[in-house]
C-alpha atoms as a PDB file:
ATOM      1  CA  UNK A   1      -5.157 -41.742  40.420  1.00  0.00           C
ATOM      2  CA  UNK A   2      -6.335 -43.558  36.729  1.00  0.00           C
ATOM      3  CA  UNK A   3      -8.058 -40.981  34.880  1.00  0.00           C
ATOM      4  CA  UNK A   4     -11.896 -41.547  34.497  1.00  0.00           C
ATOM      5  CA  UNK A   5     -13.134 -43.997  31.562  1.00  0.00           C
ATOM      6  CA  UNK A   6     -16.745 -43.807  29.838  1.00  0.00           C
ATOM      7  CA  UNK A   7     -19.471 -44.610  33.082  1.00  0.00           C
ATOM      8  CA  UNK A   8     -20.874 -46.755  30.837  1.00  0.00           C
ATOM      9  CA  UNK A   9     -17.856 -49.014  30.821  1.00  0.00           C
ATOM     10  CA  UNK A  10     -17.931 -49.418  34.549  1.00  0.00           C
ATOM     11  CA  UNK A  11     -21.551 -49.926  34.872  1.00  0.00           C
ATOM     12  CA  UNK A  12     -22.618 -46.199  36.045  1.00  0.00           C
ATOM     13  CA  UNK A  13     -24.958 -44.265  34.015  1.00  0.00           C
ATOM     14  CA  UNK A  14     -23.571 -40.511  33.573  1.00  0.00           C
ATOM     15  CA  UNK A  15     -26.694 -38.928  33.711  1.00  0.00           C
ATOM     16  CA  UNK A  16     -26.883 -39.790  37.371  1.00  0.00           C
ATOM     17  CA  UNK A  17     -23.278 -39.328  38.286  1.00  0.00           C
ATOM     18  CA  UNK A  18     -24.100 -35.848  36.369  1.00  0.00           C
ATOM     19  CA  UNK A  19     -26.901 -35.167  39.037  1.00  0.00           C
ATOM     20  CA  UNK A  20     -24.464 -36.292  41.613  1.00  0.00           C
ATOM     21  CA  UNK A  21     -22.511 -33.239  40.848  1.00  0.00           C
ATOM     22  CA  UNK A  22     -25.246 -31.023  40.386  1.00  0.00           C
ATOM     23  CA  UNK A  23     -26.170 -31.646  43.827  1.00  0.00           C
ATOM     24  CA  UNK A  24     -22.793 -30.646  45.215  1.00  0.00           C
ATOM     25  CA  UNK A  25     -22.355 -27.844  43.487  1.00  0.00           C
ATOM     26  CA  UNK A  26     -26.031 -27.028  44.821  1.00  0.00           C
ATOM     27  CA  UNK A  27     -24.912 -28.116  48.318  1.00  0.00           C
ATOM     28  CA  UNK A  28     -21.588 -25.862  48.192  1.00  0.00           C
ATOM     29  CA  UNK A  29     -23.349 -22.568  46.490  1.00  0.00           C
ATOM     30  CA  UNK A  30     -26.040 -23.487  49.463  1.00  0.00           C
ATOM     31  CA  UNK A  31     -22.813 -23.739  51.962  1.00  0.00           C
ATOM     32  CA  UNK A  32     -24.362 -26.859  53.753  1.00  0.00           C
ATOM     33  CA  UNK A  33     -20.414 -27.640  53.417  1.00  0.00           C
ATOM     34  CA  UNK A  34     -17.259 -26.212  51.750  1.00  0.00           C
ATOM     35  CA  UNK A  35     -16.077 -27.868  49.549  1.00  0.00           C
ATOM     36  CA  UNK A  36     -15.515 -32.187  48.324  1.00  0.00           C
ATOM     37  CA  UNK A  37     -13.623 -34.020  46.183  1.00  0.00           C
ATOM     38  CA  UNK A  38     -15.508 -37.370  44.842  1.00  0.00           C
ATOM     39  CA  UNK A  39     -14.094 -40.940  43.082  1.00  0.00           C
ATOM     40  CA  UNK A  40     -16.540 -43.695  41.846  1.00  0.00           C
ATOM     41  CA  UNK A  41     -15.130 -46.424  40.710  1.00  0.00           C
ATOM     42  CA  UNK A  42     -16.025 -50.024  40.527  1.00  0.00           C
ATOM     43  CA  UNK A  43     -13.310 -53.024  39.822  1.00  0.00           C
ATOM     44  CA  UNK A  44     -10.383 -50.554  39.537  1.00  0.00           C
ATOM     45  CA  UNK A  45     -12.317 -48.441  36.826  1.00  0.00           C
ATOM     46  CA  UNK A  46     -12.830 -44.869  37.602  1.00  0.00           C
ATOM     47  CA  UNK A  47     -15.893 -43.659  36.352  1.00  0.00           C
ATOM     48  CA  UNK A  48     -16.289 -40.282  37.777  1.00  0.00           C
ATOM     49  CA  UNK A  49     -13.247 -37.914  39.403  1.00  0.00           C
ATOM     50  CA  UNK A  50     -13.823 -34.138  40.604  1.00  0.00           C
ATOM     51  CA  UNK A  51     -13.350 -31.465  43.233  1.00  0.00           C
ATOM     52  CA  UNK A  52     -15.754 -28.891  44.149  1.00  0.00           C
ATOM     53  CA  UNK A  53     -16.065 -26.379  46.194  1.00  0.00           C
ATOM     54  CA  UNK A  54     -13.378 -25.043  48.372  1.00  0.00           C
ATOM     55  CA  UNK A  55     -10.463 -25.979  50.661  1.00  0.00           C
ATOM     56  CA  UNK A  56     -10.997 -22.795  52.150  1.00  0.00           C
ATOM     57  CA  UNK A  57     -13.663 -20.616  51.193  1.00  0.00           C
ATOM     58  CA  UNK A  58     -12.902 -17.690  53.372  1.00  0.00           C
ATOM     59  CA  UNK A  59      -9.319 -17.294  51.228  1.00  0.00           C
ATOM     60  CA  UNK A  60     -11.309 -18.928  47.770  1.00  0.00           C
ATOM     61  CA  UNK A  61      -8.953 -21.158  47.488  1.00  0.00           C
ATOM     62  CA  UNK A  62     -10.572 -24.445  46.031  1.00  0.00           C
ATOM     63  CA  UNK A  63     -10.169 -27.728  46.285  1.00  0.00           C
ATOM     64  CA  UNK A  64      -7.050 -29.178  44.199  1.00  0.00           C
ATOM     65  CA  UNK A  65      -6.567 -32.993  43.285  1.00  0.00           C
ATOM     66  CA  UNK A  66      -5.929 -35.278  46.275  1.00  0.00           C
ATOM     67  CA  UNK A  67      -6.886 -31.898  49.022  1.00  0.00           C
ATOM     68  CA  UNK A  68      -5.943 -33.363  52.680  1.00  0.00           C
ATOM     69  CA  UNK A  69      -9.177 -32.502  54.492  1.00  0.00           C
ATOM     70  CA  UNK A  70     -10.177 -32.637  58.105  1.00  0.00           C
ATOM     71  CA  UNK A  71     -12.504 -35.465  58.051  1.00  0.00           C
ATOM     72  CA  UNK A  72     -12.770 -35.821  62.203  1.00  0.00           C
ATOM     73  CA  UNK A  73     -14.972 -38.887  62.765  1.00  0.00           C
ATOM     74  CA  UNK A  74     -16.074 -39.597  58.644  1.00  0.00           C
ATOM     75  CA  UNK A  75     -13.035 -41.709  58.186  1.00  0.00           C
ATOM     76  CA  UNK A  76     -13.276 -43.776  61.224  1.00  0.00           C
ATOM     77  CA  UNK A  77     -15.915 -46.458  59.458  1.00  0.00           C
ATOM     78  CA  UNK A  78     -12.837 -46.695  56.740  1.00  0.00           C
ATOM     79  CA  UNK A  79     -10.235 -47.170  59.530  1.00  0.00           C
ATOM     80  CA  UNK A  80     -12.086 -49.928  61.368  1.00  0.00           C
ATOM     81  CA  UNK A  81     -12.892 -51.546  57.615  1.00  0.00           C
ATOM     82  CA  UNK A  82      -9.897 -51.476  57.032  1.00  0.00           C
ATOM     83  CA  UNK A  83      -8.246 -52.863  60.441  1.00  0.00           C
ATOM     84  CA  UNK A  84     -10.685 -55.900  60.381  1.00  0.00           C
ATOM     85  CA  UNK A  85      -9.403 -56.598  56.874  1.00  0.00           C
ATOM     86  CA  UNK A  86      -6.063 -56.661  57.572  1.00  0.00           C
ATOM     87  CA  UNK A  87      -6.776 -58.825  61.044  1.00  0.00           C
ATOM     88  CA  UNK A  88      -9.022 -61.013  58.522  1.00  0.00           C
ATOM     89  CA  UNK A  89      -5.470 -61.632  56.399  1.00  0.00           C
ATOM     90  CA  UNK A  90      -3.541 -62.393  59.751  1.00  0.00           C
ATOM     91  CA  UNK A  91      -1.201 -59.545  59.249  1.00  0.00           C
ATOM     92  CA  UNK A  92      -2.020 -58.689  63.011  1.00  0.00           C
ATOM     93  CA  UNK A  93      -5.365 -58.961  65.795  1.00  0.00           C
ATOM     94  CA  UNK A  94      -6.918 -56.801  67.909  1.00  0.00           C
ATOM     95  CA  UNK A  95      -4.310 -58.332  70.712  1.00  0.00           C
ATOM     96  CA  UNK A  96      -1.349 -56.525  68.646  1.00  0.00           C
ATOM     97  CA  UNK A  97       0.431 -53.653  70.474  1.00  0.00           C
ATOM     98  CA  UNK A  98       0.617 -51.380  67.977  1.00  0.00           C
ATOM     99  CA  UNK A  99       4.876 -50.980  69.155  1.00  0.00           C
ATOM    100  CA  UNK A 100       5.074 -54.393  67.383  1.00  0.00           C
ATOM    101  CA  UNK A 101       3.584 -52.220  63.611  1.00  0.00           C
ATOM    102  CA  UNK A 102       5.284 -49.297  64.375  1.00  0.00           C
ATOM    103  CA  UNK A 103       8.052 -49.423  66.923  1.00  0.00           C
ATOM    104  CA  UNK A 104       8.319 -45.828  67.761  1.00  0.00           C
ATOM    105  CA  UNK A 105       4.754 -46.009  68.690  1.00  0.00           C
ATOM    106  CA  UNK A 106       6.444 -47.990  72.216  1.00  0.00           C
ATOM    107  CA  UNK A 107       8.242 -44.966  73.587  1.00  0.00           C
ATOM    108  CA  UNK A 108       6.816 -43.162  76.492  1.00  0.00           C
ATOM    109  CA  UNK A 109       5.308 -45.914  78.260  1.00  0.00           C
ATOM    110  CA  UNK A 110       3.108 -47.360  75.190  1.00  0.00           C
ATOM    111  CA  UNK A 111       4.915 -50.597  74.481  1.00  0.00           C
ATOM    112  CA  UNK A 112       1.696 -52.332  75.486  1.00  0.00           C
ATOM    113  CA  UNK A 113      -1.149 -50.356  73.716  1.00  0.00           C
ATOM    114  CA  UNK A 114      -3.186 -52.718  71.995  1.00  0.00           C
ATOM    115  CA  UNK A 115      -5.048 -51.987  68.120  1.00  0.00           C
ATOM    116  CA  UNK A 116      -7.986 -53.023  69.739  1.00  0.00           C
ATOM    117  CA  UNK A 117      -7.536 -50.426  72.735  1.00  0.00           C
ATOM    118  CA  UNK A 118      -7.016 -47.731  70.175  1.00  0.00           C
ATOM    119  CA  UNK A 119     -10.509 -48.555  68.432  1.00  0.00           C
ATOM    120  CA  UNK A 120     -11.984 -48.426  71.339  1.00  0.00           C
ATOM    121  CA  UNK A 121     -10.939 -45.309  72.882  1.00  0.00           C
ATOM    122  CA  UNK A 122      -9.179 -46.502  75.926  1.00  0.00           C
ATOM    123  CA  UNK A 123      -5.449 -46.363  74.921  1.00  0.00           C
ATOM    124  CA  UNK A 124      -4.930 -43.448  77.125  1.00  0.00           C
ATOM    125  CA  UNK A 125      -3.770 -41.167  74.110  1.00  0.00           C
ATOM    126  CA  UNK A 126      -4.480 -37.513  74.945  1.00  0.00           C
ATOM    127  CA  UNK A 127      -7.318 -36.255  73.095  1.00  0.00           C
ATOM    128  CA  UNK A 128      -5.397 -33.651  70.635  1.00  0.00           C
ATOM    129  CA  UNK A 129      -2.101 -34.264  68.974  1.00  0.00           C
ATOM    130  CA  UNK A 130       0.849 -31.762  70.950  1.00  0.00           C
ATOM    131  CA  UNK A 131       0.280 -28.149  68.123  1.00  0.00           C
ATOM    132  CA  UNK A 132       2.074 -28.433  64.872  1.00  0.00           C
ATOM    133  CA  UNK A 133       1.949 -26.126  62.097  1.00  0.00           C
ATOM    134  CA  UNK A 134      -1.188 -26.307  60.070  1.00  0.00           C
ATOM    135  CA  UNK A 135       0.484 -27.403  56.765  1.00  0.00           C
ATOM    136  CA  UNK A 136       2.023 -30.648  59.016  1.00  0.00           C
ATOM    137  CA  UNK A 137      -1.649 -31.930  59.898  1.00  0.00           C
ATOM    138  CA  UNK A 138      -2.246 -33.304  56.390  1.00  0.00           C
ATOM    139  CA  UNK A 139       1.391 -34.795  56.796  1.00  0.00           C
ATOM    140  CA  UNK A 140       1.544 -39.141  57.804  1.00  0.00           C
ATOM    141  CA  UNK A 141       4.604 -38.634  58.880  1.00  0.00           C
ATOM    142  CA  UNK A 142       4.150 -35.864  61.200  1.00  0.00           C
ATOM    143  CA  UNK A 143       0.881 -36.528  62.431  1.00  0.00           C
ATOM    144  CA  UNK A 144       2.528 -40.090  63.622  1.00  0.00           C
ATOM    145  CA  UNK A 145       5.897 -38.837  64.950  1.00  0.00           C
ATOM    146  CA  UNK A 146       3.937 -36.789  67.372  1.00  0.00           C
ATOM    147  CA  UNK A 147       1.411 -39.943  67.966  1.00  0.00           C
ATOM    148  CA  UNK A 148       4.478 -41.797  68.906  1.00  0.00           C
ATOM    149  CA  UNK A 149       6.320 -38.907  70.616  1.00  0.00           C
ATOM    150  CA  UNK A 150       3.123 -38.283  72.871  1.00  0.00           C
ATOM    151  CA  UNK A 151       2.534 -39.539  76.697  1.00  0.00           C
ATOM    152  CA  UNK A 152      -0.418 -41.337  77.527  1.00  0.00           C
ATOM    153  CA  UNK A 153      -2.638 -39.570  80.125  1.00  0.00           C
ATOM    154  CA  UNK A 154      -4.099 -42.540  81.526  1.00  0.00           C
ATOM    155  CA  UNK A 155      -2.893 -46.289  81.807  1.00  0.00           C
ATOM    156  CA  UNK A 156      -4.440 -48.555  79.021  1.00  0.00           C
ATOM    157  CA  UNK A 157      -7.640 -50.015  79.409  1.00  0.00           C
ATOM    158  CA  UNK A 158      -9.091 -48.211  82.309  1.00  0.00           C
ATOM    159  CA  UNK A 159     -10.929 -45.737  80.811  1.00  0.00           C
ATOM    160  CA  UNK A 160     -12.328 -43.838  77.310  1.00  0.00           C
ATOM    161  CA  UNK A 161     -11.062 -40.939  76.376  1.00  0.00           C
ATOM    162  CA  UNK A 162     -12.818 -39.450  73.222  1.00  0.00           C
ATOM    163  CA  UNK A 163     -11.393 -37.023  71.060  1.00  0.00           C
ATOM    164  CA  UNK A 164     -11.042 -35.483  67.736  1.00  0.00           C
ATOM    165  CA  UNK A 165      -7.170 -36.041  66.770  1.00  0.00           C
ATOM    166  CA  UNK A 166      -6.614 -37.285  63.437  1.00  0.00           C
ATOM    167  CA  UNK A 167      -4.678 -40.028  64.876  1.00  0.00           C
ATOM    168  CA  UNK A 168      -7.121 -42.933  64.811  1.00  0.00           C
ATOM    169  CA  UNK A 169      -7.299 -42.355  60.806  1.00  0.00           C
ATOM    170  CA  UNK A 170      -3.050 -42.402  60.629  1.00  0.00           C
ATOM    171  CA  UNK A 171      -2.303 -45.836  62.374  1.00  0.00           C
ATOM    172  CA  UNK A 172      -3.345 -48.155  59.643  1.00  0.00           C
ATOM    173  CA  UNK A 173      -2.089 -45.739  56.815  1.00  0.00           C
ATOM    174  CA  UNK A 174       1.599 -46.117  58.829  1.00  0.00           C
ATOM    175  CA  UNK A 175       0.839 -50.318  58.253  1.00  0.00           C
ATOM    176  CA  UNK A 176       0.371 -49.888  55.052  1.00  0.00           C
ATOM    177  CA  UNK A 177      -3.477 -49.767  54.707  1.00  0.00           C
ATOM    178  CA  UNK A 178      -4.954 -47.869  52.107  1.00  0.00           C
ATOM    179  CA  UNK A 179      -7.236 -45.094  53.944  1.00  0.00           C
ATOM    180  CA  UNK A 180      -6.761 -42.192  52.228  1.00  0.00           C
ATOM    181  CA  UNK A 181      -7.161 -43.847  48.608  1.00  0.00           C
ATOM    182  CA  UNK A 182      -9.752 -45.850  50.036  1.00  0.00           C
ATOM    183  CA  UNK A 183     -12.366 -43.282  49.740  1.00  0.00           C
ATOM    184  CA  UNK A 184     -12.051 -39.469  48.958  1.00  0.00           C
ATOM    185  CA  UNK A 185     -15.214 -38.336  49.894  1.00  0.00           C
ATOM    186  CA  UNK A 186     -15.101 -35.555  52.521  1.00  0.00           C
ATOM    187  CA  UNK A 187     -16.261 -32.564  54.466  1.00  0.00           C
ATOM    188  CA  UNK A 188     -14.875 -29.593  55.722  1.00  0.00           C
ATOM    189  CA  UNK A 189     -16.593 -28.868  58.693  1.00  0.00           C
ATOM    190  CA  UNK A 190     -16.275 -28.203  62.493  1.00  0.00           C
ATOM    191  CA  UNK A 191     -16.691 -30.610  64.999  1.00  0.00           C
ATOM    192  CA  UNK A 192     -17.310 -30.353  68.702  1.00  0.00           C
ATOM    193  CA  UNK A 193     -15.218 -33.051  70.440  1.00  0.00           C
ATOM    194  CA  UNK A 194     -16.751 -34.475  73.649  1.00  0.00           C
ATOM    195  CA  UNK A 195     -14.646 -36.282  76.306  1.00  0.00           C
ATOM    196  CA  UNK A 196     -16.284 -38.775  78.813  1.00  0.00           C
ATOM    197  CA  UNK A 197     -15.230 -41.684  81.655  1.00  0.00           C
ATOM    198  CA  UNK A 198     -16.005 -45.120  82.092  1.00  0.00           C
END
């Protein structure tokens, strides 16, 4: 990460971006959530880089530079940014089974799992990744090895399945898309995961 210039230079004004932080360390201190770690840039310029709060507050351990977080659902308007960009460029289309991005994905009776059928739900991906250690989840590679190790539950297309596995947010990082530099804004919090059928 470039280290934060003057605000001024980027067009920010620090006395805001100085209330920004004020608020979060309000926010934290009120524990509305744990802990964050925030970038604002503009045209490659970063104008404002902290962490606050804590990765896990029970243990005080805070939040470090670049602090893997369970984002559930936050990162999901990045992914499908993201995806559209990239189908925008014609590196692949919503037709694409993701086997032809990452061939491993194709074991197990996935070879024909579309991107678009991931976005929407109806892959047939089981809701939770198989259990891994803890200090694995934050891991690309791990978290897709056991995407691409996993059996569908259901054939493609013929229903949603709704869940809270990180693996909608690792795809397009395995293609090369930039989600997790794309935005670093994050909260630790719990998340009930609901399933339903079409």
């Amino acid at each position: 990460m470039t280290e934060p210039i003057d605000p001024g230079d980027a067009g920010f004004d620090p006395d805001r971006l100085e209330r920004l932080a004020t608020a979060i360390e309000r926010d934290v201190a009120n524990e509305r959530y744990d802990g964050c770690e925030v970038v604002v840039a503009r045209g490659g310029l970063v104008a404002f880089h902290r962490q606050f709060g804590f990765a896990d507050r029970a243990g005080r351990r805070k939040v470090a530079p670049a602090q893997p977080f369970v984002s559930m659902s936050i990162g999901k308007q990045l992914v499908v940014t993201t995806a559209f960009q990239r189908i925008e460029r014609g590196d692949f289309a919503l037709t694409t089974p993701v086997a032809d991005l990452i061939p491993e994905f194709g074991q197990r009776g996935k070879t024909a799992i579309t991107i678009a059928q991931l976005m929407t739900h109806t892959s047939g991906l089981p809701m939770m990744l198989p259990p891994m250690p803890l200090e694995l989840a934050g891991s690309l590679e791990a978290v897709v090895q056991a995407t691409c190790a996993c059996l569908p539950e259901f054939r493609a297309g013929t229903r949603v399945s709704y869940g809270c596995s990180s693996r909608t947010r690792s795809w397009p990082s395995a293609c090369g898309a930039p989600t997790a530099d794309t935005a670093r804004i994050a909260r630790s919090s719990p998340k009930t995961s609901a399933r339903r059928s079409a």
